[in-house]
Protein backbone atom coordinates (compact mmCIF):
# COMPACT_ATOMS: atom_id res chain seq x y z
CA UNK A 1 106.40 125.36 107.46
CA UNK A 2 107.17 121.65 107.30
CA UNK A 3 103.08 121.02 108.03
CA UNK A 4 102.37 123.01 105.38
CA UNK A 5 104.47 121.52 102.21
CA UNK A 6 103.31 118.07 103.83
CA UNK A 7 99.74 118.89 103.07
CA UNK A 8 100.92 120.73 99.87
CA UNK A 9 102.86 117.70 98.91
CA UNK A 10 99.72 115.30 99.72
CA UNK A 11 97.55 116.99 97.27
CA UNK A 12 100.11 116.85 94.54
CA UNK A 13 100.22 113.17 95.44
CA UNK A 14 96.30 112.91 95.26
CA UNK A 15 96.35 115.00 92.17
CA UNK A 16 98.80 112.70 90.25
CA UNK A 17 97.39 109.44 91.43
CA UNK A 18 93.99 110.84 89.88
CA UNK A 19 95.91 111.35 86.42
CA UNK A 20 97.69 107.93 86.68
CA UNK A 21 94.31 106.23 86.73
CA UNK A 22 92.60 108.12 84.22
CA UNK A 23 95.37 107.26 81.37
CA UNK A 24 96.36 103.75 82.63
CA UNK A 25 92.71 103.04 82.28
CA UNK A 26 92.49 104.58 78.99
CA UNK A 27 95.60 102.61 77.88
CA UNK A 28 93.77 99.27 79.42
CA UNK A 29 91.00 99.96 77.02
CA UNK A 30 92.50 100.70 73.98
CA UNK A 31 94.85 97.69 73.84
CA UNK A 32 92.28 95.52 75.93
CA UNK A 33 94.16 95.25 78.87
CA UNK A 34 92.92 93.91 82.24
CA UNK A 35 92.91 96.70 84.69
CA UNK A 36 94.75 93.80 87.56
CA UNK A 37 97.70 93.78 84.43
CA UNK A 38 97.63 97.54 84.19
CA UNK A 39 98.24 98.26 88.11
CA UNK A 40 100.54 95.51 88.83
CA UNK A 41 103.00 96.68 85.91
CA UNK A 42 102.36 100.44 84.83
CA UNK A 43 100.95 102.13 87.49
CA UNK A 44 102.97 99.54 90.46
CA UNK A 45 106.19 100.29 88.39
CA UNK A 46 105.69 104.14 88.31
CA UNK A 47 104.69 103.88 92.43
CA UNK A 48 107.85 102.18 93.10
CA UNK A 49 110.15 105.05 92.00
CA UNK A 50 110.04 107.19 95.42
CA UNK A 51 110.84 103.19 96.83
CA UNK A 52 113.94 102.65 93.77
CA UNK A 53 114.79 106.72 94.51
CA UNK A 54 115.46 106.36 98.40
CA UNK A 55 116.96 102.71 98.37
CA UNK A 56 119.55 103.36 95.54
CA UNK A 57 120.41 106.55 97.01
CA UNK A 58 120.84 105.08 100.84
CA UNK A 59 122.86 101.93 98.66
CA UNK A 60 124.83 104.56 97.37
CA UNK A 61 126.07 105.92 100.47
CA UNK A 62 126.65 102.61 102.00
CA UNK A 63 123.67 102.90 104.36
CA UNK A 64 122.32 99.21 103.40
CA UNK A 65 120.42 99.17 106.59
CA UNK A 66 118.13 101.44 104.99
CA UNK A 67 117.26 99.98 101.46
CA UNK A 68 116.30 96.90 103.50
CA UNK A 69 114.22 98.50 105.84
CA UNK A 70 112.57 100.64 103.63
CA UNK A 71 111.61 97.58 101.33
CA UNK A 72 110.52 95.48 104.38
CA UNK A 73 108.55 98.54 105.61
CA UNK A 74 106.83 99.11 102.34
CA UNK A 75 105.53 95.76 101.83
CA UNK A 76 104.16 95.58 105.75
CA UNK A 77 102.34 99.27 104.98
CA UNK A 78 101.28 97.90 101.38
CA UNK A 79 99.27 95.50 102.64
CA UNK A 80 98.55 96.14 106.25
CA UNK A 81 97.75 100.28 105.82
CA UNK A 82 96.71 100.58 101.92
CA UNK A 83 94.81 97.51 101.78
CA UNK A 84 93.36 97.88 104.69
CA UNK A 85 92.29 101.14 104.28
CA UNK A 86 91.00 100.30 100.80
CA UNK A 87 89.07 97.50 102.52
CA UNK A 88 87.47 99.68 104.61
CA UNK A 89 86.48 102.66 102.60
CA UNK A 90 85.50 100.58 99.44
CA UNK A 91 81.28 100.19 99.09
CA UNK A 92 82.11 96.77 97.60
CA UNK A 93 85.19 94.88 96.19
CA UNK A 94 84.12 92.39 93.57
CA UNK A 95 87.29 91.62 91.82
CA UNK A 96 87.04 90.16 88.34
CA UNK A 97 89.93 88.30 88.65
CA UNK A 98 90.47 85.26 90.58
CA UNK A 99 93.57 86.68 92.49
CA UNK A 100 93.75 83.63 94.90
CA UNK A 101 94.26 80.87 91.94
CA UNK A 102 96.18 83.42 89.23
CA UNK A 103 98.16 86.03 91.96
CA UNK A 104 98.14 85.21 95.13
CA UNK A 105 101.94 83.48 95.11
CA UNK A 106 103.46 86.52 94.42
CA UNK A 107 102.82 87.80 97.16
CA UNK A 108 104.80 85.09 98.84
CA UNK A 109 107.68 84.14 96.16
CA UNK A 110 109.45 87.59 96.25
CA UNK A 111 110.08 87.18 100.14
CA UNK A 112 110.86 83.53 100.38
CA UNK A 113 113.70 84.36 97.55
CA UNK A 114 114.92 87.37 99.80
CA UNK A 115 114.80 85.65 102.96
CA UNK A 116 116.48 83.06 101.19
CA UNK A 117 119.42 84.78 99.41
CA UNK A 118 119.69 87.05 102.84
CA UNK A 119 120.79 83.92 104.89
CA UNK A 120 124.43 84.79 104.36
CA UNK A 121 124.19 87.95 105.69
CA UNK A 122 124.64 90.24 102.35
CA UNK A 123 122.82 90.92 98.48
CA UNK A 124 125.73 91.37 96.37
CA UNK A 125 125.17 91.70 92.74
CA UNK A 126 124.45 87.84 91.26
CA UNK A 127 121.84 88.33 93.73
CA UNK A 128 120.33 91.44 92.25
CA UNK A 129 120.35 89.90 88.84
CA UNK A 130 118.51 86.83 90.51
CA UNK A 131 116.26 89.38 91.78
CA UNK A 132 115.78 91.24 88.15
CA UNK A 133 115.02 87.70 86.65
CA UNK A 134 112.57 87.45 89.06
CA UNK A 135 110.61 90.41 88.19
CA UNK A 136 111.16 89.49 84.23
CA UNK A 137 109.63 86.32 85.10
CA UNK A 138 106.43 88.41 86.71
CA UNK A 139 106.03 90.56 84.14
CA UNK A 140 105.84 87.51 81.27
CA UNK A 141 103.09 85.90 83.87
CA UNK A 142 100.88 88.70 83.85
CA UNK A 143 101.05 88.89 79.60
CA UNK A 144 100.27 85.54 79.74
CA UNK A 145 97.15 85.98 82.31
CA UNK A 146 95.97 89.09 81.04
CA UNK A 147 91.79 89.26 81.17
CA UNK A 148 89.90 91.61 79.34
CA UNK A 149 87.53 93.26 81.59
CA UNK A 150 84.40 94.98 80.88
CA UNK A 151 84.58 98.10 78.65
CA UNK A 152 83.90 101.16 80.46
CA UNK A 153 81.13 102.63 77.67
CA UNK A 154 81.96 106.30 78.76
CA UNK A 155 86.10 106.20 78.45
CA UNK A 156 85.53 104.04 74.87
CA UNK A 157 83.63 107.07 73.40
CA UNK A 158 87.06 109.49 74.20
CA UNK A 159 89.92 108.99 71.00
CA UNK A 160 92.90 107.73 72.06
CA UNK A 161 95.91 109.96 71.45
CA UNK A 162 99.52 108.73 72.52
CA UNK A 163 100.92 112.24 72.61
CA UNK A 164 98.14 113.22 75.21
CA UNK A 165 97.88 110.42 77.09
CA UNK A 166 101.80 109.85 77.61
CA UNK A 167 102.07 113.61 78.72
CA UNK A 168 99.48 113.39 81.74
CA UNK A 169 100.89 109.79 82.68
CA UNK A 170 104.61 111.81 83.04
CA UNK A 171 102.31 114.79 84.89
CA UNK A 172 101.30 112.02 86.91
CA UNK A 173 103.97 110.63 87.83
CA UNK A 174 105.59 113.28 88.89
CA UNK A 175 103.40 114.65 91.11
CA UNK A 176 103.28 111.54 93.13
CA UNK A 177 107.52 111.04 93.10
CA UNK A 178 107.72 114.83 94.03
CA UNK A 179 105.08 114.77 96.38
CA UNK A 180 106.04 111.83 98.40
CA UNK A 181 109.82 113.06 98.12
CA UNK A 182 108.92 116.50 99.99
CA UNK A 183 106.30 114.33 102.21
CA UNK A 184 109.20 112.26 103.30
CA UNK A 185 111.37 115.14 104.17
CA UNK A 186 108.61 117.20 105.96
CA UNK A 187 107.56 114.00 108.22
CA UNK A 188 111.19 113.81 109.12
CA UNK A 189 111.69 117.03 109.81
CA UNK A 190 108.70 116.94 111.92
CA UNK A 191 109.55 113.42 113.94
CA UNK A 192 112.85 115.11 114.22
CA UNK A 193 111.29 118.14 115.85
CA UNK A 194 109.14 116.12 118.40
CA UNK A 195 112.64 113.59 119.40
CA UNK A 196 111.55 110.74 117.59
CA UNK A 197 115.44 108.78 116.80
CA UNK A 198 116.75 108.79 113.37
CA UNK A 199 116.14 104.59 113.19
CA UNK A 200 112.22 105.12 113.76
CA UNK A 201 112.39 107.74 110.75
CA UNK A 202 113.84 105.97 108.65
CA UNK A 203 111.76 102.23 109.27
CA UNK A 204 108.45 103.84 109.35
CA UNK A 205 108.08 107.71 108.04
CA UNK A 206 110.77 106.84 104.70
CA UNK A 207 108.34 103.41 104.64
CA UNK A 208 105.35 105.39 105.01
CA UNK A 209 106.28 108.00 102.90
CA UNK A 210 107.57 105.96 100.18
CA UNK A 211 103.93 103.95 100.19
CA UNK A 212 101.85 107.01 99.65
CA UNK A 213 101.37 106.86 95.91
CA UNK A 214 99.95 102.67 96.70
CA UNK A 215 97.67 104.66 99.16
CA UNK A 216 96.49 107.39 97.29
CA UNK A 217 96.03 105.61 93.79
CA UNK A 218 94.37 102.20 95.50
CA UNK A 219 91.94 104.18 97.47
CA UNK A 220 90.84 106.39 94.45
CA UNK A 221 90.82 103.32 92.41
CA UNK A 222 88.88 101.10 95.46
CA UNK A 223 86.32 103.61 95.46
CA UNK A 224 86.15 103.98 91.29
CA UNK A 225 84.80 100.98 91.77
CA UNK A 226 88.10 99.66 90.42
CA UNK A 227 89.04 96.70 92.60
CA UNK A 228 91.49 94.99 89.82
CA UNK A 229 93.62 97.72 89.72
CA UNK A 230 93.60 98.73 93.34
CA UNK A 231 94.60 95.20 94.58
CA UNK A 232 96.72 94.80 91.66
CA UNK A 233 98.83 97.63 92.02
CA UNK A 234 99.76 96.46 95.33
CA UNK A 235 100.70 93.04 94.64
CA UNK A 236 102.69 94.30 91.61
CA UNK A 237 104.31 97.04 94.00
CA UNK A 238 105.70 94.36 96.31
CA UNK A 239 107.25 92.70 93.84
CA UNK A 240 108.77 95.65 92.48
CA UNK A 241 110.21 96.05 95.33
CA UNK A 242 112.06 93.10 96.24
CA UNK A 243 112.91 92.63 92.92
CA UNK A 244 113.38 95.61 91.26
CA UNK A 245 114.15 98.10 94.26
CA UNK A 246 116.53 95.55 95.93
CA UNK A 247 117.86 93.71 92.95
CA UNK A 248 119.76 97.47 91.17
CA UNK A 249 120.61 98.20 94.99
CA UNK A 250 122.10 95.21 95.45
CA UNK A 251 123.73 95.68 92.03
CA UNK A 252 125.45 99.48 93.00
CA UNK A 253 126.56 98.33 96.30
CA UNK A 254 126.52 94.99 98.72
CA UNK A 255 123.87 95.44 100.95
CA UNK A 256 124.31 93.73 104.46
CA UNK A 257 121.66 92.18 105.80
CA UNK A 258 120.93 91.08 109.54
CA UNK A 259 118.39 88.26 109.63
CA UNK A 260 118.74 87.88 113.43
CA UNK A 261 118.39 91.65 114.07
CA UNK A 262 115.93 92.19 111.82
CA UNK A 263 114.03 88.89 112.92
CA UNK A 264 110.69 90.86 113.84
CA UNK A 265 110.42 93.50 111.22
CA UNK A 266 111.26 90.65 108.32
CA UNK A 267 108.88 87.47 109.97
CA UNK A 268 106.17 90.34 110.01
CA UNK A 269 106.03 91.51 106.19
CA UNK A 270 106.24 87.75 105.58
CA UNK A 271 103.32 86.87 107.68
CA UNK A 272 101.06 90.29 106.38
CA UNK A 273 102.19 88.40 102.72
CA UNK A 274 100.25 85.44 104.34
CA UNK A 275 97.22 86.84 105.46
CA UNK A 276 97.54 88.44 101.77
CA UNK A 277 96.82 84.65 100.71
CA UNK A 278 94.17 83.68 102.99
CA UNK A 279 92.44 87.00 102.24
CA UNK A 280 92.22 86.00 98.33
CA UNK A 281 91.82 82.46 98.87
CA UNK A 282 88.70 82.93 101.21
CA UNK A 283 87.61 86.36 99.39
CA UNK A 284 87.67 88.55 102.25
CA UNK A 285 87.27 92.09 100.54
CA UNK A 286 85.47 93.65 103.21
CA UNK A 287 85.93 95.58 106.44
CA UNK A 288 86.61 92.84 109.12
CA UNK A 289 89.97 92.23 106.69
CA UNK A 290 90.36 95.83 106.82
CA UNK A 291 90.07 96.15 110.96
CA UNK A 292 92.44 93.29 110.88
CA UNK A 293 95.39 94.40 108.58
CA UNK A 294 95.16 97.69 111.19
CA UNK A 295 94.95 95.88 113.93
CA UNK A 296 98.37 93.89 112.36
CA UNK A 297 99.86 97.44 111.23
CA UNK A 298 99.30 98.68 115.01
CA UNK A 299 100.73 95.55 116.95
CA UNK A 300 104.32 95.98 113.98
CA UNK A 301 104.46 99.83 114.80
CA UNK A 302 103.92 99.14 119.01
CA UNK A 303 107.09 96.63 118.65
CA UNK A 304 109.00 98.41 116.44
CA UNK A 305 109.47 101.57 118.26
C-alpha cells in the first residue's frame, strides 16, 4: 500500500509542479518579470512549504535536531540531486542571466550566517528575526535585479485573468505540499519496513522528500527550455530555507544546534554551496557538473549512514 500512494503522491507532485510553471510564467509575462525572479521568490517560496511544514512542526515538539537536519539536508539534495539531475537531463542550459556576477553569493551568505549564529550551540528567536531580515534583504535584491527576458510569443497571445490564474497556482501548490507530505510518510513507512533507524529517515527520506517539488518543477522547467527559472528556484529555495524555514523555527522554539556533531553533514552543504559558485562562475551547465554533484550526493549519503 505504502508503494502505491508513493507513486500516487509523485504524480500529484508532477502534476502540480506542471501548473506552478504554467501560471508563474504567465505572471512573469504579464508584469515583465524575469523568469530567475519568478522561481527564486514565487515558485521557491511555494516549494519551501513541505520544508516550513516539517521543521515548524518537529520545532514544535522540541525535536530541534530535526529542523536542522532537514534544512542542511535540503540544501545538500538542492544542489547535489536536483541540479544535478537537471544538468544532466537538460538538451542545453543557456541561462540569460549572469548568475555568477548577480546570484551566486546567495548561495553562500545564508550558510556562513547560520554557521555563524550556530557557534553557541542554539537559534533562539533574535536569531530568527536576523534570519527573516535576511530573506527581506533577498527579496529587495532580486526587485532590484529583475531582467526582462524574452517574451514567449505563444503564452502573450492567452488574456491574463487573476481569478484563473491564482486558482491553478493554489491547485498547484497543493498538489506538490500534499504530495510530498504523503511521499514523506510512505518512504518512511517503507525504510521503516526494511530496518533502516529512525535518524537515517529523518536526515535523508524527510530531506528527500521535502526537496521533491525543487526536483519535479526544475526538471520540467530544465527541459522547457527554462534554465532561469530552474536554477533560480533552487537558489531562492536555499535561502528560504535558512532564512525563512529556520528563522519562524527558531522563533516558536530554541533550536539546539551541535556544530561538532553535525561537523560532516553541515561542512558538506557548505562545500555543495561552493561548487554552486564555481559552477556559475566558470558556466558549467552541462553533464560533467551533473556526474559530479552525484558523485558529491553519493560520497554525503555513503558517510552519513
Amino acid at each position: 500500500m505504502d508503494f502505491l500512494i508513493f507513486v500516487v503522491s509523485m504524480g500529484a507532485l508532477i502534476y502540480g509542479a506542471e501548473f506552478i510553471i504554467q501560471q508563474s510564467e504567465k505572471i512573469a509575462l504579464h508584469y515583465n518579470i524575469s523568469h530567475f525572479v519568478i522561481g527564486a521568490t514565487l515558485i521557491a517560496l511555494g516549494t519551501s512549504l513541505p520544508e516550513m511544514a516539517v521543521s515548524m512542526s518537529a520545532s514544535m515538539k522540541g525535536s530541534g535536531d530535526i529542523a536542522v537536519a532537514n534544512v542542511i539536508g535540503s540544501t545538500i539534495f538542492n544542489i547535489a540531486m536536483v541540479l544535478g539531475a537537471v544538468f544532466l537531463l537538460a538538451k542545453k542550459i543557456t541561462p540569460d542571466r549572469d548568475l555568477f556576477a548577480k546570484d551566486s553569493a546567495w548561495s553562500l551568505f545564508p550558510i556562513l550566517v547560520f554557521i555563524l549564529m550556530a557557534i553557541d550551540g542554539k537559534l533562539n528567536v533574535v536569531d530568527g528575526i536576523l534570519f527573516l531580515c535576511l530573506m527581506g534583504a533577498y527579496l529587495l535584491f532580486l526587485i532590484g535585479s529583475n531582467q526582462v527576458d524574452d517574451i514567449d510569443e505563444e503564452l502573450a497571445k492567452e488574456k491574463f485573468a487573476w481569478t484563473k490564474t491564482l486558482a491553478l497556482l493554489t491547485v498547484g501548490f497543493v498538489f506538490v505540499v500534499v504530495g510530498a507530505d504523503f511521499a514523506i510518510d510512505s518512504a518512511g513507512n517503507i525504510a521503516r519496513s526494511f530496518g533502516i533507524s529512525e535518524w537515517v529517515i529523518g536526515l535523508f527520506l524527510v530531506a528527500f522528500g521535502t526537496s521533491l517539488p525543487e526536483l519535479t518543477i526544475s526538471i520540467k522547467s530544465a527541459l522547457n527550455n527554462n534554465a532561469d527559472l530552474a536554477i533560480g528556484n533552487i537558489i531562492g529555495s536555499n535561502v528560504a530555507n535558512f532564512t525563512m524555514v529556520l528563522g519562524v523555527s527558531s522563533i516558536v522554539n530554541t533550536l539546539n544546534v551541535d556544530l561538532s556533531k553535525n561537523f560532516f553533514d553541515i561542512a558538506a552543504a557548505f562545500i555543495v554551496s561552493l561548487m554552486l559558485v564555481f559552477i556559475t562562475a566558470n558556466k558549467l551547465y552541462n553533464k560533467s557538473a551533473g556526474i559530479v554533484l552525484i558523485v558529491v550526493l553519493g560520497l554525503v549519503i555513503q558517510n552519513s549512514l
